[in-house]
PDB file of N, CA and C in Angstrom:
ATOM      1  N   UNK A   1       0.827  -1.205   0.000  1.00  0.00           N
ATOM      2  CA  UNK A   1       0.000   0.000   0.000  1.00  0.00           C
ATOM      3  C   UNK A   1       0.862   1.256   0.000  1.00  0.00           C
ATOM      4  N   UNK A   2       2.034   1.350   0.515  1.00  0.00           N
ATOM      5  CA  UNK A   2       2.909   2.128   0.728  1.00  0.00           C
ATOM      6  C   UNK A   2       3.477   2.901  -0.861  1.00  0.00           C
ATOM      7  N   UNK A   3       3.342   1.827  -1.136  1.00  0.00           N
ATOM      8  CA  UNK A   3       4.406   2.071  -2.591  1.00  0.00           C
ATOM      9  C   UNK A   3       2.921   2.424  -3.641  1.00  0.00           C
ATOM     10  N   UNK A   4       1.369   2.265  -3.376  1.00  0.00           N
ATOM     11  CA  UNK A   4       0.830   2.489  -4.291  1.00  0.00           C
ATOM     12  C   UNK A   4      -0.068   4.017  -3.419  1.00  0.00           C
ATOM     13  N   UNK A   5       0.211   4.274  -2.342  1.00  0.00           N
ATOM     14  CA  UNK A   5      -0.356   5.661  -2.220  1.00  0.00           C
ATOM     15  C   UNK A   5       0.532   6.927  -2.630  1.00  0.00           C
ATOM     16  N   UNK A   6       1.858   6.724  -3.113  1.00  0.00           N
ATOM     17  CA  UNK A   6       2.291   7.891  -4.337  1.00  0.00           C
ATOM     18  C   UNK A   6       1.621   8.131  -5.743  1.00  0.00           C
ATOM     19  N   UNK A   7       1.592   6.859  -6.119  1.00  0.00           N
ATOM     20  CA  UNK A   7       1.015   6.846  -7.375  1.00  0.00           C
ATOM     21  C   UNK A   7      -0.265   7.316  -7.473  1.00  0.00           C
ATOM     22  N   UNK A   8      -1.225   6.918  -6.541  1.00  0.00           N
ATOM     23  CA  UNK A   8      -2.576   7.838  -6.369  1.00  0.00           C
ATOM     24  C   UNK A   8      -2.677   8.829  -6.114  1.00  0.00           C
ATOM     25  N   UNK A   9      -2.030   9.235  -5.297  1.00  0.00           N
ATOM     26  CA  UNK A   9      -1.740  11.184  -5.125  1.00  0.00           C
ATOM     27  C   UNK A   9      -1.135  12.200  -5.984  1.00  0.00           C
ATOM     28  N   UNK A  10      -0.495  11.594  -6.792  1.00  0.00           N
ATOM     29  CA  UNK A  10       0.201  11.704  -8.324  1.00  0.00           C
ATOM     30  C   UNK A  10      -1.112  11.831  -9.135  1.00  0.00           C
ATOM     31  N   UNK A  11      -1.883  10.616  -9.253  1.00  0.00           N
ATOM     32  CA  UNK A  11      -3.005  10.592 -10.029  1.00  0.00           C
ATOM     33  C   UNK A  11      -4.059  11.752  -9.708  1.00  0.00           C
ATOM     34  N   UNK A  12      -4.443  11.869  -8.377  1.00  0.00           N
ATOM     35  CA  UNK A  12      -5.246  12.850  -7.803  1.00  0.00           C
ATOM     36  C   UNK A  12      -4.864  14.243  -8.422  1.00  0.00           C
ATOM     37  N   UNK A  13      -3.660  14.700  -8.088  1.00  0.00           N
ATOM     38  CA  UNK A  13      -3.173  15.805  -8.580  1.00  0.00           C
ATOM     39  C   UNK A  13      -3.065  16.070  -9.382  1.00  0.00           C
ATOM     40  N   UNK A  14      -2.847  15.245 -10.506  1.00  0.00           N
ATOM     41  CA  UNK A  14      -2.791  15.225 -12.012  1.00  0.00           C
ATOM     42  C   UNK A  14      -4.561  15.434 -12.647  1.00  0.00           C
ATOM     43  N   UNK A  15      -5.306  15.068 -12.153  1.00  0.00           N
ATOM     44  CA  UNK A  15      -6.590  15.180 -12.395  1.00  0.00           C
ATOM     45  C   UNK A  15      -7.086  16.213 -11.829  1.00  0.00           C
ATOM     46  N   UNK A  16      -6.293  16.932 -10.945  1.00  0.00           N
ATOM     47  CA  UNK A  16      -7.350  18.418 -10.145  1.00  0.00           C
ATOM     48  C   UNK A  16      -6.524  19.386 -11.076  1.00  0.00           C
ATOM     49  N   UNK A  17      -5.530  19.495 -11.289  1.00  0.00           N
ATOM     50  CA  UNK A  17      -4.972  20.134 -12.374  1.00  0.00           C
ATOM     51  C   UNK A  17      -5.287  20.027 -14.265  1.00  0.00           C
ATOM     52  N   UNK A  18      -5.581  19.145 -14.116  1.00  0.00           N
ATOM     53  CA  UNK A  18      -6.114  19.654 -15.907  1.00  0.00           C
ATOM     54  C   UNK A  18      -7.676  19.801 -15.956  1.00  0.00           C
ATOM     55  N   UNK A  19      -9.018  19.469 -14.719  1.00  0.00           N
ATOM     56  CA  UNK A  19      -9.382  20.269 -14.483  1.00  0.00           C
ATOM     57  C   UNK A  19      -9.441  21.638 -14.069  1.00  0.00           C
ATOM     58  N   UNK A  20      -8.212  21.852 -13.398  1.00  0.00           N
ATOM     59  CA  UNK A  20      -8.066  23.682 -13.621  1.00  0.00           C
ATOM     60  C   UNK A  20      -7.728  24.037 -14.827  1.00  0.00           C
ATOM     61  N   UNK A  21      -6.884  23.429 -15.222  1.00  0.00           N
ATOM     62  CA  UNK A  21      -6.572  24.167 -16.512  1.00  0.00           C
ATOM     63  C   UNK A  21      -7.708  24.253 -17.694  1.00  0.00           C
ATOM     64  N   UNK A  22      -8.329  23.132 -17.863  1.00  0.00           N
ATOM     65  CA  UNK A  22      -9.605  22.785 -18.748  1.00  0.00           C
ATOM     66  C   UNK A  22     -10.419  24.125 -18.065  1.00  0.00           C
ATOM     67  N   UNK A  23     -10.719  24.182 -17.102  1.00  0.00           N
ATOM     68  CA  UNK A  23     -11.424  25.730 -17.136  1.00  0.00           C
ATOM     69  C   UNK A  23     -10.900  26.996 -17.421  1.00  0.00           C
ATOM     70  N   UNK A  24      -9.764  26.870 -17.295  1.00  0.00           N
ATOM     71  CA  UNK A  24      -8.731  28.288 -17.520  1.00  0.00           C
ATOM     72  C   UNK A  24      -9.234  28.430 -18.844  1.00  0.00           C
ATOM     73  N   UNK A  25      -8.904  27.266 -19.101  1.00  0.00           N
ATOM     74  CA  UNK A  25      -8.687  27.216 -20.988  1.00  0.00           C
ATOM     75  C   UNK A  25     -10.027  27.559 -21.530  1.00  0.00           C
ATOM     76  N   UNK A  26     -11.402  26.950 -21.001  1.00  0.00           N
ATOM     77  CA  UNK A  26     -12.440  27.566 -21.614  1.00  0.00           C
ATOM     78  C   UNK A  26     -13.015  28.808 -20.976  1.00  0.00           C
ATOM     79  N   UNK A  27     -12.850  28.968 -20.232  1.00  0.00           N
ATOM     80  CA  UNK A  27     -12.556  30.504 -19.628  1.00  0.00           C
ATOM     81  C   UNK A  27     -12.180  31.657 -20.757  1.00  0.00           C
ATOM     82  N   UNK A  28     -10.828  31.325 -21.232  1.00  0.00           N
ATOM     83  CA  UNK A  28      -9.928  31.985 -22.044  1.00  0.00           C
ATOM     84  C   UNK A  28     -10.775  32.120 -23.601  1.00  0.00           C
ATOM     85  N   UNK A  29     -11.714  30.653 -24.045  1.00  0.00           N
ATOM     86  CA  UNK A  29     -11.915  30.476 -25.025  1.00  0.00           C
ATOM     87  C   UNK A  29     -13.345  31.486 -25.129  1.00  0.00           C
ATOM     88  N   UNK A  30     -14.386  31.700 -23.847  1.00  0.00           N
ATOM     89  CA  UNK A  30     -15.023  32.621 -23.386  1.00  0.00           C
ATOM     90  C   UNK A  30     -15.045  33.884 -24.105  1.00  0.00           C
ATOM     91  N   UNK A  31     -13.828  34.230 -23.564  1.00  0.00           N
ATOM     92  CA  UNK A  31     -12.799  35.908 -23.406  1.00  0.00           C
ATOM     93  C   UNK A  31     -12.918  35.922 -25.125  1.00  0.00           C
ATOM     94  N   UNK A  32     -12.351  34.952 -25.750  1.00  0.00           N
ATOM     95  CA  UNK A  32     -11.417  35.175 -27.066  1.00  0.00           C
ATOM     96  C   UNK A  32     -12.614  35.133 -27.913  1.00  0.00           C
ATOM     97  N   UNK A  33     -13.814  34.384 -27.838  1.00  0.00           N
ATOM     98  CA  UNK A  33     -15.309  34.805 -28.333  1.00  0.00           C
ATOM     99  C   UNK A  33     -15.845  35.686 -28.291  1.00  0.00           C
ATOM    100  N   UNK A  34     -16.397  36.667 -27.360  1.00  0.00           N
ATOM    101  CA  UNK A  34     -16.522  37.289 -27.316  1.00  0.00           C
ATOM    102  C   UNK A  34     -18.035  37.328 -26.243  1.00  0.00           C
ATOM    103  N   UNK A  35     -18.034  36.419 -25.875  1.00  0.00           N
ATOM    104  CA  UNK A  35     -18.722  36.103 -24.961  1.00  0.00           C
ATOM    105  C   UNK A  35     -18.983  36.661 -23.409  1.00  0.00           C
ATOM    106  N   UNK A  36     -18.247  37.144 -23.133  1.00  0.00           N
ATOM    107  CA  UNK A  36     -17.817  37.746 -21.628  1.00  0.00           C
ATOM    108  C   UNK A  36     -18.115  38.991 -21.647  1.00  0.00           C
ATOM    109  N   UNK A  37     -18.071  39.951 -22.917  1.00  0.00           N
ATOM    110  CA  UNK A  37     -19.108  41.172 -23.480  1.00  0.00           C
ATOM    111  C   UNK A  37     -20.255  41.288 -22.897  1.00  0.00           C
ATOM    112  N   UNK A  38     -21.366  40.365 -22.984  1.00  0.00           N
ATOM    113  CA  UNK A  38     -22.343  40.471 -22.917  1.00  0.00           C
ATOM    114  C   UNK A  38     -22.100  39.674 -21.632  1.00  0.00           C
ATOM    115  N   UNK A  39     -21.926  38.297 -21.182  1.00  0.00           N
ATOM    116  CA  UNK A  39     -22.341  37.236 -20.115  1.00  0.00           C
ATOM    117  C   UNK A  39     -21.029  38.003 -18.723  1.00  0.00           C
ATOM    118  N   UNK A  40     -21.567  37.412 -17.705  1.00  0.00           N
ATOM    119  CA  UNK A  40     -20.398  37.311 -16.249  1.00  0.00           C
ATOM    120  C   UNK A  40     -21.124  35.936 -16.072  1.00  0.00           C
ATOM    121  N   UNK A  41     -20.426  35.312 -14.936  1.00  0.00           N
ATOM    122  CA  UNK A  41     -20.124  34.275 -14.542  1.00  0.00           C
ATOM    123  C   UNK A  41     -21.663  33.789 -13.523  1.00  0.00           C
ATOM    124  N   UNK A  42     -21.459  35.035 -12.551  1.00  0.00           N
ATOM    125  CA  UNK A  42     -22.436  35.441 -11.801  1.00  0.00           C
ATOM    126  C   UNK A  42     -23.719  36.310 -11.770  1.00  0.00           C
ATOM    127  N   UNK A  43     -23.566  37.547 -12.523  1.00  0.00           N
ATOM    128  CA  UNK A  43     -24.382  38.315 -12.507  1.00  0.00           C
ATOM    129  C   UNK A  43     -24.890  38.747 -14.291  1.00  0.00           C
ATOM    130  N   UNK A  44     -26.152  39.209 -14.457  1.00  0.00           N
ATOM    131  CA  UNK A  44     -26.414  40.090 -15.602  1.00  0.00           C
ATOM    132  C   UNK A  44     -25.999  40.737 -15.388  1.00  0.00           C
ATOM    133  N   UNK A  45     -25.373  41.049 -16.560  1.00  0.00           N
ATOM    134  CA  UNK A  45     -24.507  41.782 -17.426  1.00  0.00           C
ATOM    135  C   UNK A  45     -25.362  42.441 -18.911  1.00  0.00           C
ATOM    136  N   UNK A  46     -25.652  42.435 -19.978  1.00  0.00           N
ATOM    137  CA  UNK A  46     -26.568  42.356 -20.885  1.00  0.00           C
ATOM    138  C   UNK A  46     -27.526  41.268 -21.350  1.00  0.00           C
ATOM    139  N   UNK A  47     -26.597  39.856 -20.959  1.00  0.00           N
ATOM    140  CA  UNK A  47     -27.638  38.595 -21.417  1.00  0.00           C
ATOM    141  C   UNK A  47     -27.187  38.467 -20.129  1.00  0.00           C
ATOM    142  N   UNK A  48     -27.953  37.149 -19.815  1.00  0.00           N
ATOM    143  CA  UNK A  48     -28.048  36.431 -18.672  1.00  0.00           C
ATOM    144  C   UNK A  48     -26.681  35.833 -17.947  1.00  0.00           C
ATOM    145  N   UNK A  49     -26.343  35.732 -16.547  1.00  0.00           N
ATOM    146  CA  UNK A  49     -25.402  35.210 -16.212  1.00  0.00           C
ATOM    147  C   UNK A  49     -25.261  33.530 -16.849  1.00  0.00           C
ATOM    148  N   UNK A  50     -23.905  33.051 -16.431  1.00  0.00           N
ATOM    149  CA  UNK A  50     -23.657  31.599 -16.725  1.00  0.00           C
ATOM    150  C   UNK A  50     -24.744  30.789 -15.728  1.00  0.00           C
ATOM    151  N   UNK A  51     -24.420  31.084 -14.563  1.00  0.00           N
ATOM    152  CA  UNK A  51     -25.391  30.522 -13.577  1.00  0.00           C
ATOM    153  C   UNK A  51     -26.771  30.581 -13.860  1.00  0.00           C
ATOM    154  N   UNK A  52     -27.244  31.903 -14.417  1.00  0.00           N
ATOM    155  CA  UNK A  52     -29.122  31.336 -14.533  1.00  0.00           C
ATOM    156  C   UNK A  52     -29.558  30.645 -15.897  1.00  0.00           C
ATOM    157  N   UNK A  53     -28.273  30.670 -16.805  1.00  0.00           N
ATOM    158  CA  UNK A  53     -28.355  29.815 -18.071  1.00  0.00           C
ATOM    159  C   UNK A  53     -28.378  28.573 -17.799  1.00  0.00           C
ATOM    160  N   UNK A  54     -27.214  28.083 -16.647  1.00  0.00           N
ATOM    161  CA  UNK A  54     -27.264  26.743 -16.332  1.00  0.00           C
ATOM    162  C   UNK A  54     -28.555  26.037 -15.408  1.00  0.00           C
ATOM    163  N   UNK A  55     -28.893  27.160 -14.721  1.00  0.00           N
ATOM    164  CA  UNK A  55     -29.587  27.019 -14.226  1.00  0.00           C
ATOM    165  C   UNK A  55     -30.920  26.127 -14.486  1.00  0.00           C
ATOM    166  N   UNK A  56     -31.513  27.595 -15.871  1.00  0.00           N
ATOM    167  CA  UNK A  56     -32.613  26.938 -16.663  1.00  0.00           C
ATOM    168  C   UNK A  56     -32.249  25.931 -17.577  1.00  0.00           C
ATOM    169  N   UNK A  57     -30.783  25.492 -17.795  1.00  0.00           N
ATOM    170  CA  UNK A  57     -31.204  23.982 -19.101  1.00  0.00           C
ATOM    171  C   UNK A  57     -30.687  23.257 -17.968  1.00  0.00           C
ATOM    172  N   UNK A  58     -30.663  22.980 -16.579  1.00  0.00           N
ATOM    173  CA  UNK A  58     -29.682  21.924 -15.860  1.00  0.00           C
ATOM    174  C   UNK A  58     -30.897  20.486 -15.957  1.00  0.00           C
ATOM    175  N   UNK A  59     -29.862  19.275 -16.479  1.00  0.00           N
ATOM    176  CA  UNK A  59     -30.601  18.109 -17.044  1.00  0.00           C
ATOM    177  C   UNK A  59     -31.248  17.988 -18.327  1.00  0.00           C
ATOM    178  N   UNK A  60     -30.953  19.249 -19.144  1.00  0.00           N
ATOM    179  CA  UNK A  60     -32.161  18.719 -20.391  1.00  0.00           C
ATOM    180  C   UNK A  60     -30.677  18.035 -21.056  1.00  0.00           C
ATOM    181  N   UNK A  61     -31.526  16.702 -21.967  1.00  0.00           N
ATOM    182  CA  UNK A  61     -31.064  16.381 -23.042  1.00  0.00           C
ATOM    183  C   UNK A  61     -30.416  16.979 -24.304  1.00  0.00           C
ATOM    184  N   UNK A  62     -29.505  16.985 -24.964  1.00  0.00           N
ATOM    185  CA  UNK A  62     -29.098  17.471 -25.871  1.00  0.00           C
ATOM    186  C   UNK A  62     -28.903  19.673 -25.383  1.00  0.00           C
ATOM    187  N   UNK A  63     -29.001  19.372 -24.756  1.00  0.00           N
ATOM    188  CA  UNK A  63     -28.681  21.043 -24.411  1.00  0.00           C
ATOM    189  C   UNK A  63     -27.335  21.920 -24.985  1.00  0.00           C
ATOM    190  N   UNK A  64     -26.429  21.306 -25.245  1.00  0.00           N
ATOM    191  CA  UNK A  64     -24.900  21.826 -25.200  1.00  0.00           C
ATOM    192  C   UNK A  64     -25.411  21.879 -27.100  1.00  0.00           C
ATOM    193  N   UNK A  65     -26.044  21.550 -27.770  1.00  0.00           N
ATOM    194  CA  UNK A  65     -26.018  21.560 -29.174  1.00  0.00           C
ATOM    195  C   UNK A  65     -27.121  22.756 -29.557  1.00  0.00           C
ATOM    196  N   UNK A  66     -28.136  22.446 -28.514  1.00  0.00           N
ATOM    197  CA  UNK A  66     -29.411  23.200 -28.535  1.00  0.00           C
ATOM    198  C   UNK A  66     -28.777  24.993 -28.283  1.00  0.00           C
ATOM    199  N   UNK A  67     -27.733  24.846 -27.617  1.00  0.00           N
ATOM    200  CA  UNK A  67     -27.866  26.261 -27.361  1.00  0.00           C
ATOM    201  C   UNK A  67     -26.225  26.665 -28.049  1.00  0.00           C
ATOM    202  N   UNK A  68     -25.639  25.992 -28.758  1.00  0.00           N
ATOM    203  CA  UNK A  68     -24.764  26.065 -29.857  1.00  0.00           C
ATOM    204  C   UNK A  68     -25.435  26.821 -30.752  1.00  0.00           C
ATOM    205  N   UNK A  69     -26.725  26.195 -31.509  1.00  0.00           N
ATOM    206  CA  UNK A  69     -27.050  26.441 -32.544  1.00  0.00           C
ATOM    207  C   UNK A  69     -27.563  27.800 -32.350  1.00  0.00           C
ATOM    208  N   UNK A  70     -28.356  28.260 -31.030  1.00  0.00           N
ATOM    209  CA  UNK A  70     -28.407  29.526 -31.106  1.00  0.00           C
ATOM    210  C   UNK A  70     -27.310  30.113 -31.061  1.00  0.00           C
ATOM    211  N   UNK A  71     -26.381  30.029 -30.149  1.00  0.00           N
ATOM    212  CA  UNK A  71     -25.366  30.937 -30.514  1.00  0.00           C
ATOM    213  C   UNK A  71     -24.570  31.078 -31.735  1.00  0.00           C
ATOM    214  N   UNK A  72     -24.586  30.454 -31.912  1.00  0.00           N
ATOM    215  CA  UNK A  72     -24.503  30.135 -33.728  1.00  0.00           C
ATOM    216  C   UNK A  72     -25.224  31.314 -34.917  1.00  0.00           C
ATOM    217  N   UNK A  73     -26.678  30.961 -34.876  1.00  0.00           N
ATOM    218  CA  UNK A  73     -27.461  31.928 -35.394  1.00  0.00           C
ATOM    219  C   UNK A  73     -27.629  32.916 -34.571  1.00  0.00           C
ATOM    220  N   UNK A  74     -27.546  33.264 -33.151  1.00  0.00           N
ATOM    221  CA  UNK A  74     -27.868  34.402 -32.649  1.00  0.00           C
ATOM    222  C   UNK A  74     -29.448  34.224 -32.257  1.00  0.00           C
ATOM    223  N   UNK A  75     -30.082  35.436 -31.571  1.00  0.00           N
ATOM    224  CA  UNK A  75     -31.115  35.048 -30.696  1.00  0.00           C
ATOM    225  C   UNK A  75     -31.908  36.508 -30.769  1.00  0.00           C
ATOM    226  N   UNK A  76     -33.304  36.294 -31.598  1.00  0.00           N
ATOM    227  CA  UNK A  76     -33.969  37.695 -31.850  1.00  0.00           C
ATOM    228  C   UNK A  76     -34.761  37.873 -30.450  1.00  0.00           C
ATOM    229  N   UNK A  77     -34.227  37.714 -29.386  1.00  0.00           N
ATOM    230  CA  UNK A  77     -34.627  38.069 -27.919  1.00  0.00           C
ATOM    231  C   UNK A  77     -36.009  37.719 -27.645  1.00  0.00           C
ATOM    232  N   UNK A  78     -36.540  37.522 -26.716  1.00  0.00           N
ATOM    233  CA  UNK A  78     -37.794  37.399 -25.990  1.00  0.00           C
ATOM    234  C   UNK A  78     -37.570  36.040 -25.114  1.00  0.00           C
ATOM    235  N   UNK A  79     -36.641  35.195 -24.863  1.00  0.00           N
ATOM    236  CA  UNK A  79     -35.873  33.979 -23.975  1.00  0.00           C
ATOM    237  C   UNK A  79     -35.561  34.397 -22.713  1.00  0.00           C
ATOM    238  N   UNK A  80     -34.536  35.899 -22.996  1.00  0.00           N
ATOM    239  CA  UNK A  80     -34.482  36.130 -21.785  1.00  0.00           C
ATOM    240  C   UNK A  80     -34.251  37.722 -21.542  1.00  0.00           C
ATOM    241  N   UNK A  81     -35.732  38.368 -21.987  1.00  0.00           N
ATOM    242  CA  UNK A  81     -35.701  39.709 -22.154  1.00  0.00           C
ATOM    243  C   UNK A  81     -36.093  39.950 -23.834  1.00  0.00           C
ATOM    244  N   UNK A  82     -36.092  41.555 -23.581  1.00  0.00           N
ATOM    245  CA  UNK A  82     -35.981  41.440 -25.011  1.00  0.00           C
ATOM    246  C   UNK A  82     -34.610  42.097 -26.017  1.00  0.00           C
ATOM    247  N   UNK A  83     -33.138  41.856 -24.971  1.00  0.00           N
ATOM    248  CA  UNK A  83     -31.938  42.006 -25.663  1.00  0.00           C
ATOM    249  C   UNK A  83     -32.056  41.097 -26.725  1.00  0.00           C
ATOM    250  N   UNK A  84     -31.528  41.328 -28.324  1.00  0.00           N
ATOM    251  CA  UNK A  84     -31.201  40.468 -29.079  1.00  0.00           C
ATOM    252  C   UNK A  84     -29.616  40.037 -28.981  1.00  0.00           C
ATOM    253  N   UNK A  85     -29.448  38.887 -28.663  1.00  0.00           N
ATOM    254  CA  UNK A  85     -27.989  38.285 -29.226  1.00  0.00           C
ATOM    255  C   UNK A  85     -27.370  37.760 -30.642  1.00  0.00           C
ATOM    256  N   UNK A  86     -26.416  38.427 -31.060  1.00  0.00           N
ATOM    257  CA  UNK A  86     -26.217  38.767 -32.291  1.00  0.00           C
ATOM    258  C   UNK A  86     -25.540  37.067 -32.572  1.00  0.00           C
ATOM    259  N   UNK A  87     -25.235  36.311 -33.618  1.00  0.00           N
ATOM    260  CA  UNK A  87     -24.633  35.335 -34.072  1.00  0.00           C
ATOM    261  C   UNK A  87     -23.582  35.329 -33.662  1.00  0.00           C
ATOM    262  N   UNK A  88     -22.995  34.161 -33.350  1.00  0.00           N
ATOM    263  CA  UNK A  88     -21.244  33.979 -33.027  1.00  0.00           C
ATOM    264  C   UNK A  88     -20.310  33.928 -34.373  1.00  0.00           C
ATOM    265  N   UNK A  89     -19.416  34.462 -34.906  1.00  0.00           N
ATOM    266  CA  UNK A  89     -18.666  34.106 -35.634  1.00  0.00           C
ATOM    267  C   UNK A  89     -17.299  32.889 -34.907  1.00  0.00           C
ATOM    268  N   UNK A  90     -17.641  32.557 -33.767  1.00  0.00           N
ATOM    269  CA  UNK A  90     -16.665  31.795 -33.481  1.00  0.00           C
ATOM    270  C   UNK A  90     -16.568  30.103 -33.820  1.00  0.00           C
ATOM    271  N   UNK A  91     -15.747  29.585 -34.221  1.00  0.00           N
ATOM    272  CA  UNK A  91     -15.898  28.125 -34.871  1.00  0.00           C
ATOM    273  C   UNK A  91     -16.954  27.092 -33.568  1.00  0.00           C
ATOM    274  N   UNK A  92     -17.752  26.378 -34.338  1.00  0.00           N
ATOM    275  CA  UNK A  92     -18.694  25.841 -33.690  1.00  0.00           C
ATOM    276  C   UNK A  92     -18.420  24.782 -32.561  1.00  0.00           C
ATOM    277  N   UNK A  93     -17.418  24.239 -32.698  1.00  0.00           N
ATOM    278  CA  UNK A  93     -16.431  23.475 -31.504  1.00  0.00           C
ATOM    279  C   UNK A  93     -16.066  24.198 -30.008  1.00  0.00           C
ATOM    280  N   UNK A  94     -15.551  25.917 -30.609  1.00  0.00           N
ATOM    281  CA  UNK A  94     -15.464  26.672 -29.638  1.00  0.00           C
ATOM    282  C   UNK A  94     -16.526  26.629 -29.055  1.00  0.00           C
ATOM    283  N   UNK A  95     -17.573  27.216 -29.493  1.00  0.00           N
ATOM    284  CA  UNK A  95     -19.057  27.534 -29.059  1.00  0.00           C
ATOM    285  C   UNK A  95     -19.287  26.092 -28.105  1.00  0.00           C
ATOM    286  N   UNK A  96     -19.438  25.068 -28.402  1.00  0.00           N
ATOM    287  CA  UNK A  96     -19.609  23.869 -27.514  1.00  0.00           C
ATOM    288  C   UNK A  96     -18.932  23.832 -26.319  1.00  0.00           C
ATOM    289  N   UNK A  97     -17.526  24.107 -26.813  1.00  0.00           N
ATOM    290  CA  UNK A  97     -16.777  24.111 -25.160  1.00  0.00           C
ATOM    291  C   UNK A  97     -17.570  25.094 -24.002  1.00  0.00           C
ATOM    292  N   UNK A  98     -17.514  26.270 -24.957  1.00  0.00           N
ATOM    293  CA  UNK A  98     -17.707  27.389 -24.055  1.00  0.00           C
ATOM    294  C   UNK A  98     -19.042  27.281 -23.080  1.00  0.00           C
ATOM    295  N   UNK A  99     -19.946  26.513 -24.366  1.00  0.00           N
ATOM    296  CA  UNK A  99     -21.361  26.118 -23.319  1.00  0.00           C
ATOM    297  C   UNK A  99     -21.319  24.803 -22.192  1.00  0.00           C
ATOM    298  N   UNK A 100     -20.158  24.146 -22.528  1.00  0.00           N
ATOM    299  CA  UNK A 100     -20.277  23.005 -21.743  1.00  0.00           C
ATOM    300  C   UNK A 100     -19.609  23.601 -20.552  1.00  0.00           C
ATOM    301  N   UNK A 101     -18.500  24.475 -20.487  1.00  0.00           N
ATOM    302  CA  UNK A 101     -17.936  24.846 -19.108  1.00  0.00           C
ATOM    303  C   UNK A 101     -19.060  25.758 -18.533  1.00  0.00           C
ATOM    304  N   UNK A 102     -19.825  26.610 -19.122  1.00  0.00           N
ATOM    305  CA  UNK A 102     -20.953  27.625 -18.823  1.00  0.00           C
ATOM    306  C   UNK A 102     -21.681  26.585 -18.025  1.00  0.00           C
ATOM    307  N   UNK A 103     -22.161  25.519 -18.444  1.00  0.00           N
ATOM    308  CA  UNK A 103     -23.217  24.781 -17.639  1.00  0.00           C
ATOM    309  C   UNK A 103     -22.503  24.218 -16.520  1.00  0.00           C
ATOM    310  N   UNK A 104     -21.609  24.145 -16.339  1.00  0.00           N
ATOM    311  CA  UNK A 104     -20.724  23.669 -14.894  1.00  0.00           C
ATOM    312  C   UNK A 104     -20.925  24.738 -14.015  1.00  0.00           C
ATOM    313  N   UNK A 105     -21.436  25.846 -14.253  1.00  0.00           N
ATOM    314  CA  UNK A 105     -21.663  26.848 -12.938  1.00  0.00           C
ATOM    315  C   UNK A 105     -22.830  27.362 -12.521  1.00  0.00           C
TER     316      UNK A 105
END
């Protein structure tokens, strides 16, 4: 046991770290969208925070595509207000990450 509780604490650490970084990174990918303009983490800002986005899709099926595609095409408002959100020009992969770390908060 001696010789295998390094290797697990190794493992542990290695896994709490590229979860940090995996958020840094879509964090960053956030920023570089242009996303953080309009959204905060916590609070409205012009569209809705991350938190009451996650909020309202937490558990639906297919959600991370569902709300790609709007951001994708953009959003002639009345969802959440009546701000319109303009289309993403950012590659559609980005857009996925960015919603999948969004729904983690």
């Amino acid at each position: 046991m001696k010789k295998l509780y390094p290797i697990l604490l190794a493992s542990a650490c290695t896994t709490v770290l590229l979860a940090s970084f995996t958020a840094q990174a879509d964090q960053q990918t956030a920023m570089m969208s242009g996303c953080l303009g309009c959204h905060k983490a916590d609070a409205k800002l012009i569209g809705p925070s991350f938190q009451d986005i996650a909020k309202k899709y937490a558990g639906q099926d297919g959600v991370v595509d569902t709300l790609a595609a709007t951001v994708q095409a953009g959003s002639p408002g009345g969802k959440w207000g009546e701000t319109q959100m303009p289309p993403s020009p950012a590659p559609l992969a980005d857009i996925k990450k960015v919603i999948t770390w969004m729904l983690t908060h």
